[in-house]
Protein backbone atom coordinates (compact mmCIF):
# COMPACT_ATOMS: atom_id res chain seq x y z
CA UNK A 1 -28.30 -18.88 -4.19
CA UNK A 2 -24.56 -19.83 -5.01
CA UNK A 3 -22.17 -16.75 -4.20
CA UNK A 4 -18.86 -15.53 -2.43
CA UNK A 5 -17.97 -12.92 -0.52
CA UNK A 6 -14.56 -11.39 -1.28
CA UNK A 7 -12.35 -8.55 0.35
CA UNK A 8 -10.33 -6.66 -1.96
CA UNK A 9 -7.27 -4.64 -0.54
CA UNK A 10 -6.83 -2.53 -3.87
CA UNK A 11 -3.30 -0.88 -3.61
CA UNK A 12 -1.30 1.33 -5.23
CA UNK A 13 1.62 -1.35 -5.72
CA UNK A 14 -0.14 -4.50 -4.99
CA UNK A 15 -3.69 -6.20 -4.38
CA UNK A 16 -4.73 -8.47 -2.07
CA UNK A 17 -8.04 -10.42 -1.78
CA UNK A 18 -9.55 -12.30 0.68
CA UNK A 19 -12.30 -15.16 0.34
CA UNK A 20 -14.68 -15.88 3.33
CA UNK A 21 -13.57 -18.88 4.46
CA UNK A 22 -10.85 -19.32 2.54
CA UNK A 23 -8.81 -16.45 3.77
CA UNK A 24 -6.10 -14.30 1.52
CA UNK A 25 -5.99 -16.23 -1.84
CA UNK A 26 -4.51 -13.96 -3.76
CA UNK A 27 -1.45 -10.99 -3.63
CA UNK A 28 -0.61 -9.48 -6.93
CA UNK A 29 1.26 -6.72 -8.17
CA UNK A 30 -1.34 -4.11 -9.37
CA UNK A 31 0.16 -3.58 -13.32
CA UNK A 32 -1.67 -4.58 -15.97
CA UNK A 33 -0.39 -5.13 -19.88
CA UNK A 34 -2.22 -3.95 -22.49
CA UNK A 35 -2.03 -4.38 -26.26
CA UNK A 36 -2.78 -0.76 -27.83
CA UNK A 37 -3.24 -1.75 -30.99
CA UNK A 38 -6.65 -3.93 -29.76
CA UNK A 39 -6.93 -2.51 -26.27
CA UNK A 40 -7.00 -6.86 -25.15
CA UNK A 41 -5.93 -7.44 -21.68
CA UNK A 42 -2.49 -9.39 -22.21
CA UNK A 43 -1.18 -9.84 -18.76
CA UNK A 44 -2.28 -8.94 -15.13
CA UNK A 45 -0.17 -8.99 -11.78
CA UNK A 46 3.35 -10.38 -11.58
CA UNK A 47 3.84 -11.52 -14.93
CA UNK A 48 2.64 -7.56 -16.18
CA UNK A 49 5.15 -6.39 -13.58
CA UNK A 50 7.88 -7.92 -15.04
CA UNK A 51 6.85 -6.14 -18.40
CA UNK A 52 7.56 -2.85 -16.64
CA UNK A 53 10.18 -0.65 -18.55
CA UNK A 54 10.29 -4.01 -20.92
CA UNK A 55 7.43 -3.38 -23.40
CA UNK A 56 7.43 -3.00 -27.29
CA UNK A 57 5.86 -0.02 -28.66
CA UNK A 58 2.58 -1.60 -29.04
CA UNK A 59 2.14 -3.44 -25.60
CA UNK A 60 2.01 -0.99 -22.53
CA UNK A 61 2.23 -2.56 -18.84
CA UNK A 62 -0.02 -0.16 -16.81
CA UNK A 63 -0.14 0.72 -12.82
CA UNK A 64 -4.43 1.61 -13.25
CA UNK A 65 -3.99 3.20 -8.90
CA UNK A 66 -2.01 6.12 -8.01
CA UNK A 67 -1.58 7.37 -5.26
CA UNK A 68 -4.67 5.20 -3.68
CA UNK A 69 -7.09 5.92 -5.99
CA UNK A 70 -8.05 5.55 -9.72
CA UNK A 71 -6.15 6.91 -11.97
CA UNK A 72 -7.06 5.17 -15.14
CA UNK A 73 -10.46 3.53 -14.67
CA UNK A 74 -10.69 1.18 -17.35
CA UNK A 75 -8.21 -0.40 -16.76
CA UNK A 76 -8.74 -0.94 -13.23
CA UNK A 77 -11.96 -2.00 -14.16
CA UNK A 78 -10.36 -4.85 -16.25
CA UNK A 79 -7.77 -5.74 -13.62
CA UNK A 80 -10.18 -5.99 -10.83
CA UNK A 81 -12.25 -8.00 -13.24
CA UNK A 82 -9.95 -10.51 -13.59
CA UNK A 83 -9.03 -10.57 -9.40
CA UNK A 84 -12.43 -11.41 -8.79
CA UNK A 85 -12.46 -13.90 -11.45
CA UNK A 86 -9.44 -15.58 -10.52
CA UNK A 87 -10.56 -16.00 -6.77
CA UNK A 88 -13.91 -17.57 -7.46
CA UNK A 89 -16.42 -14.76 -8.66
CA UNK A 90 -18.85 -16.10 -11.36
CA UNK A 91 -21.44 -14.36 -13.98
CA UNK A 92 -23.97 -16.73 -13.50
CA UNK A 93 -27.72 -15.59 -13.10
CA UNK A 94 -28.40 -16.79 -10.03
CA UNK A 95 -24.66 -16.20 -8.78
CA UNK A 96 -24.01 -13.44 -5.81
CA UNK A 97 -20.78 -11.88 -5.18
CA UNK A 98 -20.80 -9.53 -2.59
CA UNK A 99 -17.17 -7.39 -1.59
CA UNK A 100 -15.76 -5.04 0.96
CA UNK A 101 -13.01 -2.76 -0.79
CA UNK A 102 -10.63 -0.73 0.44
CA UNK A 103 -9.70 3.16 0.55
CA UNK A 104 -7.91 5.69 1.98
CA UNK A 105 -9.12 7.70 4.32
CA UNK A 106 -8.53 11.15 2.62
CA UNK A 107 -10.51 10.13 -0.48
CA UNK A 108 -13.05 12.50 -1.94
CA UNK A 109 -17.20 11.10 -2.56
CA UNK A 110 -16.30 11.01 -6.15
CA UNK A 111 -12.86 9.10 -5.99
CA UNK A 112 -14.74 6.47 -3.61
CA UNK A 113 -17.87 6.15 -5.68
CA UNK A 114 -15.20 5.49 -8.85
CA UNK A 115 -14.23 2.64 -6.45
CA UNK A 116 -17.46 1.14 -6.14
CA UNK A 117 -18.88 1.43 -9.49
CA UNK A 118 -15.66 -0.22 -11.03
CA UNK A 119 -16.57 -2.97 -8.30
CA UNK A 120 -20.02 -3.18 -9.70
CA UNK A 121 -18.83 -3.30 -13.59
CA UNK A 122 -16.47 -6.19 -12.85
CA UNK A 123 -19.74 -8.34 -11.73
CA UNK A 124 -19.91 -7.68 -7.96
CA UNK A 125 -23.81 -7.76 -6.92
CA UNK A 126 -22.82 -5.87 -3.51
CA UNK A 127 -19.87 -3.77 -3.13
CA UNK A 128 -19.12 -2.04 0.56
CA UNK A 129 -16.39 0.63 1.03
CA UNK A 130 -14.48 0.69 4.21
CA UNK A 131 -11.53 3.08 5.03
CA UNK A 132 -7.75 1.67 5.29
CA UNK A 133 -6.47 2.24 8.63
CA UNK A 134 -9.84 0.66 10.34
CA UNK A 135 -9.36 -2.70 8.27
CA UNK A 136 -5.42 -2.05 8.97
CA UNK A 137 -6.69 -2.15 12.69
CA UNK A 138 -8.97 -5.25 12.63
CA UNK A 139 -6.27 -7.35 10.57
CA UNK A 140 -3.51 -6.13 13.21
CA UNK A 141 -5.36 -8.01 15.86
CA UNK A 142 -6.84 -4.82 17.55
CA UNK A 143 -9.63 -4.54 19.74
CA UNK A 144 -11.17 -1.32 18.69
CA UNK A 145 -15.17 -2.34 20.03
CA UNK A 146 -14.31 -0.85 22.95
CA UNK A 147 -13.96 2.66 24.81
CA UNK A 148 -10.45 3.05 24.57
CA UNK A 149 -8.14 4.23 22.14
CA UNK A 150 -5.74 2.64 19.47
CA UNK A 151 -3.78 4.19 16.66
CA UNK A 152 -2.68 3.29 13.45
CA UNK A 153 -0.20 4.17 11.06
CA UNK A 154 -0.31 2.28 7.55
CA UNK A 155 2.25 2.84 4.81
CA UNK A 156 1.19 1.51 1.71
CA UNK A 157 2.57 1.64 -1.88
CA UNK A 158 0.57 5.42 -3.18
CA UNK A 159 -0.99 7.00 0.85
CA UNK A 160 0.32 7.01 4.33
CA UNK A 161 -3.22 6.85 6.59
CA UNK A 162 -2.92 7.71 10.25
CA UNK A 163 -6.21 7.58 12.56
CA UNK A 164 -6.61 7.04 16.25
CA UNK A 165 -9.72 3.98 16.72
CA UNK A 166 -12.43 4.13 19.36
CA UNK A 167 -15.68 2.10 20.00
CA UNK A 168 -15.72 0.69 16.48
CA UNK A 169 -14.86 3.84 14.16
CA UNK A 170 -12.54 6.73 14.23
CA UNK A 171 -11.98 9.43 16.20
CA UNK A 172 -9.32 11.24 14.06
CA UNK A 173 -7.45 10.79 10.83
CA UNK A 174 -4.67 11.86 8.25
CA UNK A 175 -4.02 10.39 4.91
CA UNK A 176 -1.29 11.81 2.68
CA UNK A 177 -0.22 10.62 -0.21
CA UNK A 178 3.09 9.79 0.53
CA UNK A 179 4.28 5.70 0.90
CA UNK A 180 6.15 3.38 -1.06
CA UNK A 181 5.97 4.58 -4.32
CA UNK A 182 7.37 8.19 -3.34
CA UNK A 183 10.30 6.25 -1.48
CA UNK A 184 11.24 4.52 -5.13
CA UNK A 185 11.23 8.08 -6.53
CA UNK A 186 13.16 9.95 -3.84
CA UNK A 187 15.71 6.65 -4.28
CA UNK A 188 15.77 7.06 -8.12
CA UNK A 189 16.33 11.05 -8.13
CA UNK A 190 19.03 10.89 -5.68
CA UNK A 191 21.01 8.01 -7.25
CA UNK A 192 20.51 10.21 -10.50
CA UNK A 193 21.83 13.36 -8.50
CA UNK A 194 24.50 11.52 -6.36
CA UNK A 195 26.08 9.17 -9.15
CA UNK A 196 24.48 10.29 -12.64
CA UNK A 197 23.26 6.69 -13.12
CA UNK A 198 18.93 6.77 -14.59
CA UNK A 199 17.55 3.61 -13.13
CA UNK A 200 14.08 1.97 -13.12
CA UNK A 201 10.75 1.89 -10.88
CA UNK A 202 12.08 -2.30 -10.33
CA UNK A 203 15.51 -1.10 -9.59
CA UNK A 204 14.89 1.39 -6.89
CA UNK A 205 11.77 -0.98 -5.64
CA UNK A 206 14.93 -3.42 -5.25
CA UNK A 207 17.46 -1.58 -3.21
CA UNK A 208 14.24 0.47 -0.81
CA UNK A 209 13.61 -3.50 0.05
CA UNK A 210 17.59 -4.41 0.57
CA UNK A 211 18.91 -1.43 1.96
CA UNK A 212 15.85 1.17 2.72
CA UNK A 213 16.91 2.61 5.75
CA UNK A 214 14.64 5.20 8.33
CA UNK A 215 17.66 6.07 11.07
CA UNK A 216 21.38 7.93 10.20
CA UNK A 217 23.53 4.97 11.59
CA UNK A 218 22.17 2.91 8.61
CA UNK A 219 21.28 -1.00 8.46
CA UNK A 220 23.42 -3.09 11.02
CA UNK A 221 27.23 -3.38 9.41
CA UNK A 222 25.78 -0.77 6.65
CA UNK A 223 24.71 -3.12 4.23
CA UNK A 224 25.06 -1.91 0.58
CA UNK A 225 23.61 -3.49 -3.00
CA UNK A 226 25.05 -3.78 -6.51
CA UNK A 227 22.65 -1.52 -8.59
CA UNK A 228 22.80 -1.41 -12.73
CA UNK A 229 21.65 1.48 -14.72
CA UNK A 230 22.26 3.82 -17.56
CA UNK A 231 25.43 6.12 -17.09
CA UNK A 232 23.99 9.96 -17.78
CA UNK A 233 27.53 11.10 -18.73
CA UNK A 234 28.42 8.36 -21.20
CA UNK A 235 24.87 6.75 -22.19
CA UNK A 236 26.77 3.50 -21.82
CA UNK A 237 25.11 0.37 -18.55
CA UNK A 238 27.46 0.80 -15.38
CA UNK A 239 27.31 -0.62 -11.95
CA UNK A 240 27.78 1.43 -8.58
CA UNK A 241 27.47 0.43 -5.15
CA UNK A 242 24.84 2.07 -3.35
CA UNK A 243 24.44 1.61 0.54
CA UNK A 244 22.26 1.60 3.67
CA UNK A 245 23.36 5.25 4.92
CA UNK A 246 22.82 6.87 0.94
CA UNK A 247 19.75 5.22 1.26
CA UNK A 248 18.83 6.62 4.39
CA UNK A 249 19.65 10.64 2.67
CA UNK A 250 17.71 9.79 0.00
CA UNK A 251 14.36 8.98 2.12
CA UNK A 252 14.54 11.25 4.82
CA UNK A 253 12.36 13.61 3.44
CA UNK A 254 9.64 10.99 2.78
CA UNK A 255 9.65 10.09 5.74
CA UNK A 256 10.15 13.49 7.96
CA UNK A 257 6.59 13.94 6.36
CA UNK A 258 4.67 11.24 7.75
CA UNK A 259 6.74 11.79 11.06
CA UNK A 260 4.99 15.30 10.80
CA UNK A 261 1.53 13.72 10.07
CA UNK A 262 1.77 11.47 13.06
CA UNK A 263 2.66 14.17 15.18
CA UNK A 264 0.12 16.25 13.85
CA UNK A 265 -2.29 13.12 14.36
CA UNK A 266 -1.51 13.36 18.04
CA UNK A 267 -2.07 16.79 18.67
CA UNK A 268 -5.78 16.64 17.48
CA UNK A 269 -6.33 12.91 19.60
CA UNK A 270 -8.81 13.93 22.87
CA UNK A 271 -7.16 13.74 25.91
CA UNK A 272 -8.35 10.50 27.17
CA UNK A 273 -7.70 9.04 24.35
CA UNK A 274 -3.38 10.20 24.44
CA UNK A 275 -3.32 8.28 27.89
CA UNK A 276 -4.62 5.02 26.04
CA UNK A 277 -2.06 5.60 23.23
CA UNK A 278 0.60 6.11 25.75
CA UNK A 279 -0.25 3.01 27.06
CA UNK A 280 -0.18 0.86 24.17
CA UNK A 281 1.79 2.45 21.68
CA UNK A 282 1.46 3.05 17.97
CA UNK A 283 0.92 -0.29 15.65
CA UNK A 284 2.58 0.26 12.18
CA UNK A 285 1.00 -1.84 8.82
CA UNK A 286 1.42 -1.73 5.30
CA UNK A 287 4.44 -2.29 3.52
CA UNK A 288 6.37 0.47 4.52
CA UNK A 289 6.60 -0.54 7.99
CA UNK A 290 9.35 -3.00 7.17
CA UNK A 291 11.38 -0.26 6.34
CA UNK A 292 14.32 -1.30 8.40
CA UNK A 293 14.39 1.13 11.72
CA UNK A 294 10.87 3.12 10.98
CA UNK A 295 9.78 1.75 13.83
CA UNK A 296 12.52 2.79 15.72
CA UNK A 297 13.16 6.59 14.42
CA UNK A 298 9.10 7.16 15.30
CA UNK A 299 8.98 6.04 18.47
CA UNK A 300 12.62 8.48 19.22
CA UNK A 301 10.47 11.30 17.58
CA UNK A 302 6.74 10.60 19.84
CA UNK A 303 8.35 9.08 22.36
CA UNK A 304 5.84 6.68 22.15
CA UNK A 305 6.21 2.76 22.01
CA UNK A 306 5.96 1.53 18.38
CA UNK A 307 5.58 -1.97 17.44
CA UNK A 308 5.04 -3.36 13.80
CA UNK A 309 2.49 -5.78 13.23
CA UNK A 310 2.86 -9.34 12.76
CA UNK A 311 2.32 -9.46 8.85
CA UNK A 312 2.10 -5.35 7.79
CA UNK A 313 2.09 -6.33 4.40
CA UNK A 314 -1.64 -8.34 4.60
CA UNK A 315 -3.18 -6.57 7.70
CA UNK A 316 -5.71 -4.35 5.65
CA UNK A 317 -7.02 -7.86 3.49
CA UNK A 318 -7.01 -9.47 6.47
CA UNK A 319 -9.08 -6.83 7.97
CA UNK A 320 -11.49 -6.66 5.47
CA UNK A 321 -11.81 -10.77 6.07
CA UNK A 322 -13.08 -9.60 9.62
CA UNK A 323 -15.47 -7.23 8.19
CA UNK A 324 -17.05 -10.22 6.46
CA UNK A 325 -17.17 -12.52 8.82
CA UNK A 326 -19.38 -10.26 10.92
CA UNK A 327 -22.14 -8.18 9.12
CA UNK A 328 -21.84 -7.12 5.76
């Protein structure tokens, strides 16, 4: 039998997939471009993102996940379709390709059984589900086989999960669907409210990753970015300078949430388990991690040590890697 096994991180904002053996092969934006007209696929991943805000009246570039989960399943269908293709996956008869996807960990039975079938339609012959912040755990490097405890806190592009790890599963959770994409949002209503400039998803994707800022004394020297947009007031482009400390205004409230959530997180963690975590701290993943000072303004709020893991952004693919190397 000729086959592959594959690990699919399916975000929000982007996807990652891992090949046994191989290890992460691919990491592409999750937008897809579709001609309306015909329905035909016309671009997936970084060449549909740049389509974004771009697109004709008959071609529309399409983000198939919000916030975590399936929002437009056809199209998802069709973009992990061509993922799996891309990285190896074959329709031949005698051809097995088995994959371990991920969720959050506040998904519903019929948002995760949406997940596998559209696994199963784009040609997998075995499709397991496994929750975020456990293959968040495994790809940070931690050793959750064992009796003590661990905690995680992944920030992706559409959910925030939160769960404390024990003897190979966990012992308590939170997922809310706040993360990256709500931080472009929050950036793009407050630069409309603060300077009457309308800017793009791209745009405020661009100055979260420059400037994005989680404590009040802003980025070191208070960095700032040129941004270009649409003036409200005259309809006309203009370009303000927006920086580290507006930034900070504009995502506190994102991110007084899953300050809340982690707090909350800690509250319902056993006993025994708070002395472990006390011990060895809170390990943030995901792309909003790199956040500049997250790490920082959570541990002042738990007073807890916080430490961000050695590559956030691939920690859940890589985790999922882990899950295939051992039994499937």
């Amino acid at each position: 039998m000729f086959g592959i096994d594959l690990g699919i991180d399916l975000g929000t904002a982007t996807v990652l997939v891992y090949a046994k053996g191989k290890g992460i092969v691919m990491h592409e934006p999750s937008v897809v471009a579709i001609d309306r007209n015909t329905g035909r696929r016309i671009a997936v991943g970084e060449e549909a993102r740049s389509m974004l805000g771009r697109t004709p009246g008959n071609i529309t570039a399409i983000r198939p996940m919000r916030d975590g989960v399936i929002a437009d399943y056809q199209t998802t269908e069709l973009m992990l379709k061509y993922f799996m293709e891309k990285a190896g996956a074959r329709h031949w008869p005698f051809f097995r390709t088995r994959v371990v996807v991920c969720i959050p960990s506040g998904v519903t039975e019929v948002e995760e059984r949406a997940v596998k079938q559209a696994a199963y339609q784009a040609g997998a012959k075995q499709v397991k589900v496994i929750e975020e912040p456990y293959a968040a755990a495994l790809g940070a490097g931690l050793d959750i086989s064992g009796p003590t405890g661990s905690m995680v806190l992944d920030i992706g592009g559409g959910t925030t999960d939160i769960a404390v790890l024990s003897l190979s599963g966990i012992v308590c959770k939170r997922s809310l669907r706040v993360g990256g994409d709500k931080f472009d949002e929050a950036i793009m209503r407050f630069i409309r409210r603060e300077h009457n400039l309308m800017i793009g998803e791209r745009t405020a994707e661009e100055i979260k990753m420059a400037v994005g800022c989680a404590i009040s004394e802003g980025c070191p020297g208070n960095a700032s970015i040129d941004v270009r947009g649409r003036d409200l007031v005259s309809g006309l482009p203009k370009t303000i300078k927006v920086n580290s400390k507006e930034c900070f205004v504009a995502l506190e409230e994102s991110i007084e949430a899953i300050i809340s959530a982690v707090k909350e997180v800690l509250e319902r963690t056993p006993p025994e388990l708070s002395a472990d975590i006390l011990n060895k701290g809170i390990v943030m993943t995901g792309g909003g991690a790199l956040v500049y000072g997250f790490d920082t303004r959570i541990s002042r709020e738990t007073h807890l040590p916080v430490s961000v893991a050695e590559d956030p952004i691939s920690c859940v693919a890589l985790g999922t890697g882990k899950v295939l190397e051992g039994s499937f």
